[in-house]
PDB file of N, CA and C in Angstrom:
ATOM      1  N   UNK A   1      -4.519-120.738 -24.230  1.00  0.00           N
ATOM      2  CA  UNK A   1      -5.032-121.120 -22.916  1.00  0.00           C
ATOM      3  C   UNK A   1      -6.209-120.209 -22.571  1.00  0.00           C
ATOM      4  N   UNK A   2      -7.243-120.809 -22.694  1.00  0.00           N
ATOM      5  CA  UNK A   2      -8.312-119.945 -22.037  1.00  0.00           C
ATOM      6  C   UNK A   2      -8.329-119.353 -20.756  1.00  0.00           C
ATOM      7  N   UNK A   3      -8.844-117.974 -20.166  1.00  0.00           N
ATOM      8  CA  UNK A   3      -8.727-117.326 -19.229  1.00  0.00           C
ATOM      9  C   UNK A   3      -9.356-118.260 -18.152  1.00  0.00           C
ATOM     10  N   UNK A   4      -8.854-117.852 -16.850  1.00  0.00           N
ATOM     11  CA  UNK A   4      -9.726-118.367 -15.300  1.00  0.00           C
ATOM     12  C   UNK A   4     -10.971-117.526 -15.090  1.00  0.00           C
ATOM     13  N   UNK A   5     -10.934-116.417 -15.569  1.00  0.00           N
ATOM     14  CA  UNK A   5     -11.738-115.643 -15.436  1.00  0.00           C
ATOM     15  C   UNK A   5     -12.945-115.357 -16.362  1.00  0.00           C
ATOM     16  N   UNK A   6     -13.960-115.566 -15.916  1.00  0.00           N
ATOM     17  CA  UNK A   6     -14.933-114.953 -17.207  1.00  0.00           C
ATOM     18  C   UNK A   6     -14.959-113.802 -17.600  1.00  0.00           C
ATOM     19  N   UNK A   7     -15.859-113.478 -18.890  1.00  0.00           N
ATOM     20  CA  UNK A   7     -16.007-112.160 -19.493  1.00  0.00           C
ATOM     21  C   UNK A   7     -16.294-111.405 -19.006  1.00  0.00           C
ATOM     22  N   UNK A   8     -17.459-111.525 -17.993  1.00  0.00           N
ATOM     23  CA  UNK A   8     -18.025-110.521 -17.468  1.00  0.00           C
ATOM     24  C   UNK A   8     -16.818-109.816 -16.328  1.00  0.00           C
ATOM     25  N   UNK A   9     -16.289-110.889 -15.673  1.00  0.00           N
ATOM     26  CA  UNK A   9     -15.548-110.325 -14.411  1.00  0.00           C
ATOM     27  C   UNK A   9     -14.270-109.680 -15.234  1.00  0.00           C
ATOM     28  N   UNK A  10     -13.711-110.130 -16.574  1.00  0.00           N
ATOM     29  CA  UNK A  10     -12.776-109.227 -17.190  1.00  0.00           C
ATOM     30  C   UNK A  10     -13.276-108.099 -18.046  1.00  0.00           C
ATOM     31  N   UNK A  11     -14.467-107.802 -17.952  1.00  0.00           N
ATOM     32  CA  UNK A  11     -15.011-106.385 -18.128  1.00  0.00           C
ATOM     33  C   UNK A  11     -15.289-105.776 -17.084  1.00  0.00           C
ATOM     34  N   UNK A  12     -15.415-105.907 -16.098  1.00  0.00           N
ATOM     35  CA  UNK A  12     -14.961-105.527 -14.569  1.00  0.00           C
ATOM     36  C   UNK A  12     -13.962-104.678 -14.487  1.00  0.00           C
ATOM     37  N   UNK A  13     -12.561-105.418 -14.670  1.00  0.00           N
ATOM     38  CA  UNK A  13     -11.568-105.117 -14.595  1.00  0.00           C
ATOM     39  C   UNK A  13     -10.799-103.828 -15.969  1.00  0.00           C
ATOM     40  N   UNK A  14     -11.166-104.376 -16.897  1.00  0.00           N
ATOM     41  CA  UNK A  14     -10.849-103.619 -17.640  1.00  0.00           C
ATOM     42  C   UNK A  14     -11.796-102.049 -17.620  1.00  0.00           C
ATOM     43  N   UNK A  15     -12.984-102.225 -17.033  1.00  0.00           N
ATOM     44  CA  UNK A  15     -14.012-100.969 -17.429  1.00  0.00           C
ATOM     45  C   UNK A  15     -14.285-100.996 -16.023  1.00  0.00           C
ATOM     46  N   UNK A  16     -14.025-101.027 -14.667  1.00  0.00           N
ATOM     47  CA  UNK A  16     -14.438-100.272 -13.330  1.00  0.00           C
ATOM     48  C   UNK A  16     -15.462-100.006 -13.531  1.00  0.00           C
ATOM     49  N   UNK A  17     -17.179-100.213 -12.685  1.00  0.00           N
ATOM     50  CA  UNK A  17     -18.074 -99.933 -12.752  1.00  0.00           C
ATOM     51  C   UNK A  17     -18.221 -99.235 -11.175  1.00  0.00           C
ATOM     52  N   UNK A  18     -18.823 -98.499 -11.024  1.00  0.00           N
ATOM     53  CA  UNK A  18     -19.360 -97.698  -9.637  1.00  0.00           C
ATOM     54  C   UNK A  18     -18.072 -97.065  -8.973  1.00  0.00           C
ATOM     55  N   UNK A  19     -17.411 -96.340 -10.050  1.00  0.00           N
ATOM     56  CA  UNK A  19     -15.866 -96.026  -8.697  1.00  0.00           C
ATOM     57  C   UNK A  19     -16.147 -94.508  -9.116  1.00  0.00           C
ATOM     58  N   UNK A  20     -15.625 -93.918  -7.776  1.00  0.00           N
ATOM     59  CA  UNK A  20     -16.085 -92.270  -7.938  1.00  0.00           C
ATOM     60  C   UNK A  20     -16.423 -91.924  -6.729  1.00  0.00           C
ATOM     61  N   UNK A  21     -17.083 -91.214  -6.421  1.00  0.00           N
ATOM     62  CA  UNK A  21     -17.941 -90.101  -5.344  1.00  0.00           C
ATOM     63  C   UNK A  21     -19.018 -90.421  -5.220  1.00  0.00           C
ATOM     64  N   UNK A  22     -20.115 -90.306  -3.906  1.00  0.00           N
ATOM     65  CA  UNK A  22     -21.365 -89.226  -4.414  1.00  0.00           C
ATOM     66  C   UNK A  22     -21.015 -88.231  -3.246  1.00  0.00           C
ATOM     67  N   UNK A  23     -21.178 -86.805  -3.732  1.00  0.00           N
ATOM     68  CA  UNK A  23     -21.042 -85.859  -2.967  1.00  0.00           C
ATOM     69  C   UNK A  23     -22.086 -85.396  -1.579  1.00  0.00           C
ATOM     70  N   UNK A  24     -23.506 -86.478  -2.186  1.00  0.00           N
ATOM     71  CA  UNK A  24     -24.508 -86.087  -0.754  1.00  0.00           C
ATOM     72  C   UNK A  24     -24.448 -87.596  -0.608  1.00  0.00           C
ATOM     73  N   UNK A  25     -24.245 -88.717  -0.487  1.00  0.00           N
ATOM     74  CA  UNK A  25     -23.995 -89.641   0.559  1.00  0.00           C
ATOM     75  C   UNK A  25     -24.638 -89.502   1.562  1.00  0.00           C
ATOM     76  N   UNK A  26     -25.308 -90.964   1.891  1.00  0.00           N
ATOM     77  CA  UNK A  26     -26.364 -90.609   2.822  1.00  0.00           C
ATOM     78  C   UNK A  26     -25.036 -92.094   4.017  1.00  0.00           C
ATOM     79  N   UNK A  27     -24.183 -92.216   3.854  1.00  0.00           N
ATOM     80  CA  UNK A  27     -23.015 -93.025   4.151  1.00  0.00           C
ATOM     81  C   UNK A  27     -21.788 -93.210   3.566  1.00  0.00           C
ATOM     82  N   UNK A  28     -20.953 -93.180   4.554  1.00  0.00           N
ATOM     83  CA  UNK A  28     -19.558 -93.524   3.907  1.00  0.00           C
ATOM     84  C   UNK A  28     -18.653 -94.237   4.917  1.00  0.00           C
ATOM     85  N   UNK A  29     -18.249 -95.408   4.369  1.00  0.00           N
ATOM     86  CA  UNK A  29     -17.333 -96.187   5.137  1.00  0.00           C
ATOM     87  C   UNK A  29     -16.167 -96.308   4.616  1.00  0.00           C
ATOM     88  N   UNK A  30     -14.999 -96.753   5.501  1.00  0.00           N
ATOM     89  CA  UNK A  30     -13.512 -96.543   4.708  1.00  0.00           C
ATOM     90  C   UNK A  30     -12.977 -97.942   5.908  1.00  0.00           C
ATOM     91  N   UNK A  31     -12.118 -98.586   5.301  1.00  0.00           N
ATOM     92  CA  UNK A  31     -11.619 -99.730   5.412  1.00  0.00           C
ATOM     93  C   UNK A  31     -10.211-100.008   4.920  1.00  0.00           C
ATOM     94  N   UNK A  32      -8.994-100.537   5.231  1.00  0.00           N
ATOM     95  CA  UNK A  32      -7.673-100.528   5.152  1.00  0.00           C
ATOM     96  C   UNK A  32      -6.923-100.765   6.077  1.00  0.00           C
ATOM     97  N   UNK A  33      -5.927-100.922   5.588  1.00  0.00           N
ATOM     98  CA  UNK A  33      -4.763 -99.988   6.652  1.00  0.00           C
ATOM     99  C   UNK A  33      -3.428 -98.889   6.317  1.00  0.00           C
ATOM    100  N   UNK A  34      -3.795 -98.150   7.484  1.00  0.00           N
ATOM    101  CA  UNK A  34      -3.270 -96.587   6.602  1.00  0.00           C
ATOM    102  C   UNK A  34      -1.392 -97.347   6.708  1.00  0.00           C
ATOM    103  N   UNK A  35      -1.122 -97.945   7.447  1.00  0.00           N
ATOM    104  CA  UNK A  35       0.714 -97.956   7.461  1.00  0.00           C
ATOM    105  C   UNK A  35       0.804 -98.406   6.281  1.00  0.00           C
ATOM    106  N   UNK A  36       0.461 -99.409   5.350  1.00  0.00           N
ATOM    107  CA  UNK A  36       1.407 -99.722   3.753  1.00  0.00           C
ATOM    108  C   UNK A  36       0.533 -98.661   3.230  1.00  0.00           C
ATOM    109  N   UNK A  37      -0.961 -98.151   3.246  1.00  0.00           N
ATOM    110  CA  UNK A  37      -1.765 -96.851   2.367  1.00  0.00           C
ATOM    111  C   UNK A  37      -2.772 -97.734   1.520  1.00  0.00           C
ATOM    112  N   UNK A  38      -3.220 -98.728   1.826  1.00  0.00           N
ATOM    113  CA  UNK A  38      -3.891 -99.405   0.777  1.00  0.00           C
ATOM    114  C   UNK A  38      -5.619 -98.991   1.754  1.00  0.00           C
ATOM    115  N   UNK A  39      -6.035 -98.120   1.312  1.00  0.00           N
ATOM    116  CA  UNK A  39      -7.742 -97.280   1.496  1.00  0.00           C
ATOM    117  C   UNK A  39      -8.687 -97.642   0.542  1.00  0.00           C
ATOM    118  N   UNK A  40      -9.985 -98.140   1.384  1.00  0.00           N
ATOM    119  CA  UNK A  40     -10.914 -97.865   0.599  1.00  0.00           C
ATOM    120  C   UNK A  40     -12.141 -97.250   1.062  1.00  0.00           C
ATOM    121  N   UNK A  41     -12.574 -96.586   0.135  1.00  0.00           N
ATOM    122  CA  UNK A  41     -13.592 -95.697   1.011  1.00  0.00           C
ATOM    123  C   UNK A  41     -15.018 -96.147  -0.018  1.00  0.00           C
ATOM    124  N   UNK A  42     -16.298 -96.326   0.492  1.00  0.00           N
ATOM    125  CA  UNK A  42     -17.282 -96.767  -0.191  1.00  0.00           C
ATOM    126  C   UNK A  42     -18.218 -95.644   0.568  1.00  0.00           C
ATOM    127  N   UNK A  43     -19.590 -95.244  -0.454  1.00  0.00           N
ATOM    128  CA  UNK A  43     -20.235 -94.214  -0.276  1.00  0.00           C
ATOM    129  C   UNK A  43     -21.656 -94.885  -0.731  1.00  0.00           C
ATOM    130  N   UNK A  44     -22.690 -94.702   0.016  1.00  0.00           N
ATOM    131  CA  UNK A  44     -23.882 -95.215   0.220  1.00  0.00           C
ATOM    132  C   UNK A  44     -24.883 -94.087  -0.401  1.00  0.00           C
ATOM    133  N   UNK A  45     -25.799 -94.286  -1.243  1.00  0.00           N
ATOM    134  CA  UNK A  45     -26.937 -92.716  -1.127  1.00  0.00           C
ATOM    135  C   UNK A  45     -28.088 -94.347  -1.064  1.00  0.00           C
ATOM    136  N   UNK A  46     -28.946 -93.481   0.004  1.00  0.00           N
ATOM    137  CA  UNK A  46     -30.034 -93.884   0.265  1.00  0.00           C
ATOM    138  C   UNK A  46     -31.474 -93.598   0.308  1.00  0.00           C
ATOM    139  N   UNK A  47     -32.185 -93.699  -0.521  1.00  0.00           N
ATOM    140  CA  UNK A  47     -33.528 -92.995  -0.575  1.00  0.00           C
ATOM    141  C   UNK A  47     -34.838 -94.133  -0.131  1.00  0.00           C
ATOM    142  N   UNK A  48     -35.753 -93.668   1.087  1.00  0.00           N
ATOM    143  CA  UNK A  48     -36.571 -94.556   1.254  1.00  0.00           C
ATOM    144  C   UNK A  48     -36.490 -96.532   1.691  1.00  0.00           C
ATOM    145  N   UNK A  49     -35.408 -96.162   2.490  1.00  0.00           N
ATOM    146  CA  UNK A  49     -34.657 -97.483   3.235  1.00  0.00           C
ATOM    147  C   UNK A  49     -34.023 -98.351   1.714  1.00  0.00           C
ATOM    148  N   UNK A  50     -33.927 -97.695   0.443  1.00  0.00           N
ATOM    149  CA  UNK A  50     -33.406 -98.483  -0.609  1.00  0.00           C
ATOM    150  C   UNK A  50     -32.409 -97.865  -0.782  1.00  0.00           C
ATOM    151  N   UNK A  51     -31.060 -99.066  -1.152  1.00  0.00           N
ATOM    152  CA  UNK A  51     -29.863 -98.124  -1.941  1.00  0.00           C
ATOM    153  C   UNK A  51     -30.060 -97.591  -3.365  1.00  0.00           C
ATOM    154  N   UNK A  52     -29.682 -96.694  -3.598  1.00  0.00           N
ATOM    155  CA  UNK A  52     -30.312 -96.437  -4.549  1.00  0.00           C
ATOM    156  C   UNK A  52     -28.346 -96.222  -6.248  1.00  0.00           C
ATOM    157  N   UNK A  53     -27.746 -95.708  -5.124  1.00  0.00           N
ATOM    158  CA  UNK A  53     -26.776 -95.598  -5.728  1.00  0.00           C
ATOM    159  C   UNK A  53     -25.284 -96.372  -4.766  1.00  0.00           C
ATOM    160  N   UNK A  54     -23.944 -96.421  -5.489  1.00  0.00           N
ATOM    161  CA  UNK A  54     -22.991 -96.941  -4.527  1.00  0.00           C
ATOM    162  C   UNK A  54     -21.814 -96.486  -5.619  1.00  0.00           C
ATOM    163  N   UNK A  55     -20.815 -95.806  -4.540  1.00  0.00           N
ATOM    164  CA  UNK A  55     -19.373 -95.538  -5.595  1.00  0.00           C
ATOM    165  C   UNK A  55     -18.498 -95.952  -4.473  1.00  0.00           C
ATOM    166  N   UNK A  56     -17.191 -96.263  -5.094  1.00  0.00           N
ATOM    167  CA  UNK A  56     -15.994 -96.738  -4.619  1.00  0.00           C
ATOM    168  C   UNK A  56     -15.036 -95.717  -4.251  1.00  0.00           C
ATOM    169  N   UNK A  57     -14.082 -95.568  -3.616  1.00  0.00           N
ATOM    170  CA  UNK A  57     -12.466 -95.287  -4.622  1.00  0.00           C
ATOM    171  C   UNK A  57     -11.548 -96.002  -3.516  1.00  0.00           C
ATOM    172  N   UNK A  58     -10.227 -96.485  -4.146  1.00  0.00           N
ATOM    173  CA  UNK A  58      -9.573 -97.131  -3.527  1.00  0.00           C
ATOM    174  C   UNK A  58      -7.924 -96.503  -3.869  1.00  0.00           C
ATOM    175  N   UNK A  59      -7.278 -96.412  -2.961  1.00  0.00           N
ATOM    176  CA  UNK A  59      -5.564 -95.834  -2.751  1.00  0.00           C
ATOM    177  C   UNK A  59      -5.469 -97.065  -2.376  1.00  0.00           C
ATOM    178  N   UNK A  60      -4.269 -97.372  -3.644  1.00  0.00           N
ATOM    179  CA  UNK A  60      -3.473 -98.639  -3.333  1.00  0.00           C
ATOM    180  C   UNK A  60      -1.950 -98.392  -2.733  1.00  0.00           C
ATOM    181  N   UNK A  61      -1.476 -98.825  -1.646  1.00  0.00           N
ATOM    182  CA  UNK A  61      -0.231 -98.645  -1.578  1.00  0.00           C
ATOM    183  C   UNK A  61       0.551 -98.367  -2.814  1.00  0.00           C
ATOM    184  N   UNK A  62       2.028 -97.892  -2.473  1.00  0.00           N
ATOM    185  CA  UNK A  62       2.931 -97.289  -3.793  1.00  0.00           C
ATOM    186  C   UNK A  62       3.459 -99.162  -4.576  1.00  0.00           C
ATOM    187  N   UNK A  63       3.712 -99.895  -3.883  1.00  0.00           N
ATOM    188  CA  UNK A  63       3.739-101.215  -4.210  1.00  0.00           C
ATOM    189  C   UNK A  63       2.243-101.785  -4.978  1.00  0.00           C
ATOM    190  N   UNK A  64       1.419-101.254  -4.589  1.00  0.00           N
ATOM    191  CA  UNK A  64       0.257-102.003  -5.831  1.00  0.00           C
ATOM    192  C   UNK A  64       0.300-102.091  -7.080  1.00  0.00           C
ATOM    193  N   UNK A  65       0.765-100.725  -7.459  1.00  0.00           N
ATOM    194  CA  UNK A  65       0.458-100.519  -8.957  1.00  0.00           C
ATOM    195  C   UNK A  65       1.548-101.814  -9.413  1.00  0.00           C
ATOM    196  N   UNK A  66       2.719-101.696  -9.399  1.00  0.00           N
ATOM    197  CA  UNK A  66       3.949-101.695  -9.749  1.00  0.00           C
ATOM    198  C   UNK A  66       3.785-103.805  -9.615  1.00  0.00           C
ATOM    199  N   UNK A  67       3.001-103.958  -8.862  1.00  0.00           N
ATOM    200  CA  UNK A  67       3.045-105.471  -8.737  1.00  0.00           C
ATOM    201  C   UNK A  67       1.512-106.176  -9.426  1.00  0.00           C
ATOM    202  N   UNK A  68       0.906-105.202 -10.025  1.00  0.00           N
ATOM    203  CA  UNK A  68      -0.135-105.990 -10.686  1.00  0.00           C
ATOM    204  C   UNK A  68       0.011-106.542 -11.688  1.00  0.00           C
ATOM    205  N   UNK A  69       0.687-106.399 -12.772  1.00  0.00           N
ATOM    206  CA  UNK A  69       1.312-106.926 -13.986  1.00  0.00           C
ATOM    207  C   UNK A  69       1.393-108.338 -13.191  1.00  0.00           C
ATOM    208  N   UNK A  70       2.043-108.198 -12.094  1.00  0.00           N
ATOM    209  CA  UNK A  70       2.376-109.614 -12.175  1.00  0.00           C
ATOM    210  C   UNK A  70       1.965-110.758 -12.094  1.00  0.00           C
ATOM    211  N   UNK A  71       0.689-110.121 -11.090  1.00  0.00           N
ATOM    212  CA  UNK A  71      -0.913-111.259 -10.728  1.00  0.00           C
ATOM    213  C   UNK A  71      -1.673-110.770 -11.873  1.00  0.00           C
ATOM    214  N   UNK A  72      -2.084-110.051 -12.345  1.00  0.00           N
ATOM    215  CA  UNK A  72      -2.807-109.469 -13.440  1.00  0.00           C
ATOM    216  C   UNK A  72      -2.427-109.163 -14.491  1.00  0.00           C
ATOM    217  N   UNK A  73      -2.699-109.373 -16.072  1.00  0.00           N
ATOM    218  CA  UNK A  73      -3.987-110.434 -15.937  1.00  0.00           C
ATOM    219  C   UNK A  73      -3.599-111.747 -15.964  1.00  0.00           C
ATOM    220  N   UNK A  74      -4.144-112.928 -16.085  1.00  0.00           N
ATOM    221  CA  UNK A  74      -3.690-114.258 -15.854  1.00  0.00           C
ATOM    222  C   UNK A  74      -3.113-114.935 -17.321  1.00  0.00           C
ATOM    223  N   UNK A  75      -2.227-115.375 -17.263  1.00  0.00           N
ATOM    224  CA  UNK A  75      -2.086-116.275 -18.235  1.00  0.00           C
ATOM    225  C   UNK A  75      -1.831-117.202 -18.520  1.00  0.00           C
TER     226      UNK A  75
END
């Protein structure tokens, strides 16, 4: 059965692109909700009204990990 998903978006998944820090951030926004713990915080650097860079990181509730097998990956 061929995947739902294309290659590219399952190299996504398998290889995370932009997740991390930047330590001088010229922005940072965070989005969630803290009662189940599922956070995400995104970090902006900006040079000359252009983005220039963008990193992620995300806290998944203690239930995320443990339930992705089950949606992920598709088969």
């Amino acid at each position: 059965m061929a995947s739902m998903y294309s290659a590219k978006v399952m190299e996504h998944f398998a290889n995370p692109h932009n997740v991390g820090e930047i330590p001088d951030a010229n922005g940072v926004g965070e989005v969630g909700n803290p009662k189940c713990g599922d956070i995400m915080r995104m970090y902006l650097k900006i040079e000359n009204n252009v983005i220039v860079d963008v990193k992620f990181k995300f806290s998944p509730s203690a239930a995320a990990p443990p339930s992705r097998p089950a949606v992920w990956p598709p088969t």
